[in-house]
N, C-alpha and C. Protein backbone atom coordinates (compact mmCIF):
# COMPACT_ATOMS: atom_id res chain seq x y z
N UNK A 1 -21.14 11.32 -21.68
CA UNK A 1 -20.09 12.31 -21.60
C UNK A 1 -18.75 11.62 -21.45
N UNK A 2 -17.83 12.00 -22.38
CA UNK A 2 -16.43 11.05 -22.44
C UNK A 2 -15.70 12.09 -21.59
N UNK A 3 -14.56 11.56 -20.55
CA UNK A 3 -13.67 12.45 -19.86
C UNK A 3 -12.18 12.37 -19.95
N UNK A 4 -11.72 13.24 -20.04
CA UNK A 4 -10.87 13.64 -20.51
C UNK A 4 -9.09 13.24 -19.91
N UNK A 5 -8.45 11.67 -19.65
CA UNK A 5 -7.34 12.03 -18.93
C UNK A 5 -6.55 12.95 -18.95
N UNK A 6 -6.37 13.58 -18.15
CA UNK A 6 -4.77 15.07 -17.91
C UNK A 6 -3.55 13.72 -18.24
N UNK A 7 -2.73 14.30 -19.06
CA UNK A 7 -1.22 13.59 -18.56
C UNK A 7 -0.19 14.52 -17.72
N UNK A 8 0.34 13.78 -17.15
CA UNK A 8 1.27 15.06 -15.88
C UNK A 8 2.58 14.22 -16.14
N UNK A 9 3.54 14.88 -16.68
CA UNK A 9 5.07 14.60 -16.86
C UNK A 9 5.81 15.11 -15.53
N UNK A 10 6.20 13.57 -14.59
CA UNK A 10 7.46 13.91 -13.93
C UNK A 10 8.79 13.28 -14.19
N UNK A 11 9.52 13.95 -13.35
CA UNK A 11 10.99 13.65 -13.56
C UNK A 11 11.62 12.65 -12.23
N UNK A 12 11.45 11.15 -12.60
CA UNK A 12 11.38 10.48 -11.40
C UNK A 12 12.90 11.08 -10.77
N UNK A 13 13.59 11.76 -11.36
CA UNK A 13 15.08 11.89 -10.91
C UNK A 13 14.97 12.63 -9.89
N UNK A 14 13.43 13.34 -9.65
CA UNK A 14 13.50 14.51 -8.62
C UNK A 14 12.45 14.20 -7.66
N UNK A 15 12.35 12.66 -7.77
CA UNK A 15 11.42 12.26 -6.76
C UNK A 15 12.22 11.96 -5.71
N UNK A 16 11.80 11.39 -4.15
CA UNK A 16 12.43 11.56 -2.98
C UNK A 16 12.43 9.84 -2.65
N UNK A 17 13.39 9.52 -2.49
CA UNK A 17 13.29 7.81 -2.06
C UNK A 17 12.90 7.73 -0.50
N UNK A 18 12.05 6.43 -0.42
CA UNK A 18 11.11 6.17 0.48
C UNK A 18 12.08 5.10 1.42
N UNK A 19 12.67 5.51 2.50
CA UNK A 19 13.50 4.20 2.93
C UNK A 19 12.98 3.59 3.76
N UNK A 20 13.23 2.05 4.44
CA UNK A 20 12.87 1.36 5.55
C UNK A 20 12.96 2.28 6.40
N UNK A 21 11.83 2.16 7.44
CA UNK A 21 11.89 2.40 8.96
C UNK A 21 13.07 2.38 9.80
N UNK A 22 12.91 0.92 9.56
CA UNK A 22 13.77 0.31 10.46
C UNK A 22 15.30 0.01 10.02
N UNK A 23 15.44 -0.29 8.93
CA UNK A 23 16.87 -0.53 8.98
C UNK A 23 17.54 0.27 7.46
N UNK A 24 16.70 1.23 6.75
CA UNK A 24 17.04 2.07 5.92
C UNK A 24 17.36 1.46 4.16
N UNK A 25 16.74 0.44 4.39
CA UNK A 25 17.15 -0.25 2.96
C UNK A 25 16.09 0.72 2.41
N UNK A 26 16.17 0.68 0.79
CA UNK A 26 15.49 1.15 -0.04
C UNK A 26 14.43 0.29 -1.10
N UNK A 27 14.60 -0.95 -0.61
CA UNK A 27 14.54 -1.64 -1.82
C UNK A 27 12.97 -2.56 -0.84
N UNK A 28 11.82 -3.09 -2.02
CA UNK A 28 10.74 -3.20 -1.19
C UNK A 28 10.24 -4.02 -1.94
N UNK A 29 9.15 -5.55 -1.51
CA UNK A 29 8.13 -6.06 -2.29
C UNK A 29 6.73 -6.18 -2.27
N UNK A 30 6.11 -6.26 -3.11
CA UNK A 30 4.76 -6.27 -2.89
C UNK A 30 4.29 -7.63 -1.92
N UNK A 31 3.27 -7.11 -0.99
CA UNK A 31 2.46 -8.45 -0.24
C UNK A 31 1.46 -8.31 0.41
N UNK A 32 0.68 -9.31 0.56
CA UNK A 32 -0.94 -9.06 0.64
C UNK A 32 -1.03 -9.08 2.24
N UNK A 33 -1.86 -8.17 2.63
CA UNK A 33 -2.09 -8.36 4.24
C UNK A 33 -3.89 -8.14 4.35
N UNK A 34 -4.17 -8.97 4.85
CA UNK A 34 -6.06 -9.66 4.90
C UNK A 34 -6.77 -8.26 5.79
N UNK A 35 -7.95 -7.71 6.05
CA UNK A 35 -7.96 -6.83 6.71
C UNK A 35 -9.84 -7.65 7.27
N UNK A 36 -10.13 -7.73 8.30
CA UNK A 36 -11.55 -8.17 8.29
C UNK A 36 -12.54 -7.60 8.84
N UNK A 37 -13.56 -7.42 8.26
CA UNK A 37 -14.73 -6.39 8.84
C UNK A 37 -15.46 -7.32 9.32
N UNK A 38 -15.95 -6.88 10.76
CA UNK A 38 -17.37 -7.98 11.25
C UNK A 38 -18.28 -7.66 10.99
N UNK A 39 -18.96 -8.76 11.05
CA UNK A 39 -20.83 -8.35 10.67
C UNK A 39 -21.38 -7.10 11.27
N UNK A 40 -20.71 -6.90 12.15
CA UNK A 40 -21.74 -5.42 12.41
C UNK A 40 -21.21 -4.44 11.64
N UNK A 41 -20.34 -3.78 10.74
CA UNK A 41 -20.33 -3.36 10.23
C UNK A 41 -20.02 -3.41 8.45
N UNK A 42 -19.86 -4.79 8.04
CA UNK A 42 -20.45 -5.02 6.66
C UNK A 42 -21.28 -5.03 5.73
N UNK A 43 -20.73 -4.43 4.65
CA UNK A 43 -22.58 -4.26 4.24
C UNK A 43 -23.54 -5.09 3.93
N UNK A 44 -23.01 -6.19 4.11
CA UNK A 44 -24.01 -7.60 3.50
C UNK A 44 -24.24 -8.10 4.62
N UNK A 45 -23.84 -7.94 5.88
CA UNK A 45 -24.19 -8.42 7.49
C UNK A 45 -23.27 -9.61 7.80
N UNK A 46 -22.53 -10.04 7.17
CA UNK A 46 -21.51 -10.89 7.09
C UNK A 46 -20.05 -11.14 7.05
N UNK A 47 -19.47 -11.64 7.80
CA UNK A 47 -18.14 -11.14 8.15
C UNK A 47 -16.99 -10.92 6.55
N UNK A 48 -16.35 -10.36 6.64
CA UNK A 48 -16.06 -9.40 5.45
C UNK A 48 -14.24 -9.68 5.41
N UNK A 49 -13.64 -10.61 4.45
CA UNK A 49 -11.70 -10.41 4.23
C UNK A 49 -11.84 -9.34 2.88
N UNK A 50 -10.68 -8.78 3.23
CA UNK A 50 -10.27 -8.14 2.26
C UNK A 50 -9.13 -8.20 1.97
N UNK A 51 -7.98 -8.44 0.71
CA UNK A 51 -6.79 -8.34 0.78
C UNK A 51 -6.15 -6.97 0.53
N UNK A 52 -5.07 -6.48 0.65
CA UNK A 52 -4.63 -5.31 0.82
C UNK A 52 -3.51 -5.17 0.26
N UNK A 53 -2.90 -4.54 -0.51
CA UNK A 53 -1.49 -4.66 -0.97
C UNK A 53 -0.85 -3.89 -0.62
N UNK A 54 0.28 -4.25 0.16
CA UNK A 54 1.14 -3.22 1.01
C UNK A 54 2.96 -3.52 0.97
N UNK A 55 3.71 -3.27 0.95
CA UNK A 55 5.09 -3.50 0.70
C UNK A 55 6.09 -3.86 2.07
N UNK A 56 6.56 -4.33 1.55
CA UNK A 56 7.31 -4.86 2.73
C UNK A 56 8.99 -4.86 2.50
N UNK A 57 9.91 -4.63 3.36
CA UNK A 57 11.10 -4.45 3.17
C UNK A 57 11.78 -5.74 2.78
N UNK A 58 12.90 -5.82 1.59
CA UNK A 58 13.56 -6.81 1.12
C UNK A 58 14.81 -7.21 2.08
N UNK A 59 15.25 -6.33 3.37
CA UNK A 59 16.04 -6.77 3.98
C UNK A 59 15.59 -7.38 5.31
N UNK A 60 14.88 -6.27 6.27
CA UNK A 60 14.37 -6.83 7.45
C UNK A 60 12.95 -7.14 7.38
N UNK A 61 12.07 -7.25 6.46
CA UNK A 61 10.96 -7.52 6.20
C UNK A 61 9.80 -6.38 6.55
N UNK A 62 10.11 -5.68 7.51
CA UNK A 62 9.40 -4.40 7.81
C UNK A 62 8.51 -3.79 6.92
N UNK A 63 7.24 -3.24 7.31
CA UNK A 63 6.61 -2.86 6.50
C UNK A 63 6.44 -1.20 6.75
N UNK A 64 6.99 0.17 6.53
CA UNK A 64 6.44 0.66 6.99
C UNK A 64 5.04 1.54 7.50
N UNK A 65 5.14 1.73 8.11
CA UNK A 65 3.52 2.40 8.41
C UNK A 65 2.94 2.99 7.69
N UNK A 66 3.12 3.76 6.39
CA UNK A 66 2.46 4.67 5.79
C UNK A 66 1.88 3.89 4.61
N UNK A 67 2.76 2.20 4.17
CA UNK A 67 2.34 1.38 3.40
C UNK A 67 1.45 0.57 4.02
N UNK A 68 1.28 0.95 5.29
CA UNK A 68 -0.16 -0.30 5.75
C UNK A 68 -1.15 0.62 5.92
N UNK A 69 -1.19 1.94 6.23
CA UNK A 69 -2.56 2.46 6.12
C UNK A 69 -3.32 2.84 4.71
């Protein structure tokens, strides 16, 4: 059974900018933050990295919270 992508047209002009937390810049880069599961709950029984891609602010480095969960 082949499925079908929807395309959905927005208008980034009417999207809402996401600013720093902390010091209100707008501007952000990508960066990896490790996350580690212990053996008791991995599924292979073995301690577990994962990398994570989360953004971080180009002025005060800040990441905010809604990009680390």
């Amino acid at each position: 059974m082949q499925q079908q992508q929807q395309q959905i047209n927005l208008d980034i002009k009417q999207a809402e900018d996401v600013p720093c937390e902390k010091c209100g810049n707008l501007y952000f880069s990508p960066v990896v933050m490790l996350k580690r599961f212990s053996p008791l709950v991995s599924p292979n029984g073995q301690e577990l990295k994962v990398p994570v891609q989360v953004f971080q602010c180009t002025s005060c480095n800040d990441v905010n919270i809604p990009f680390s969960e």
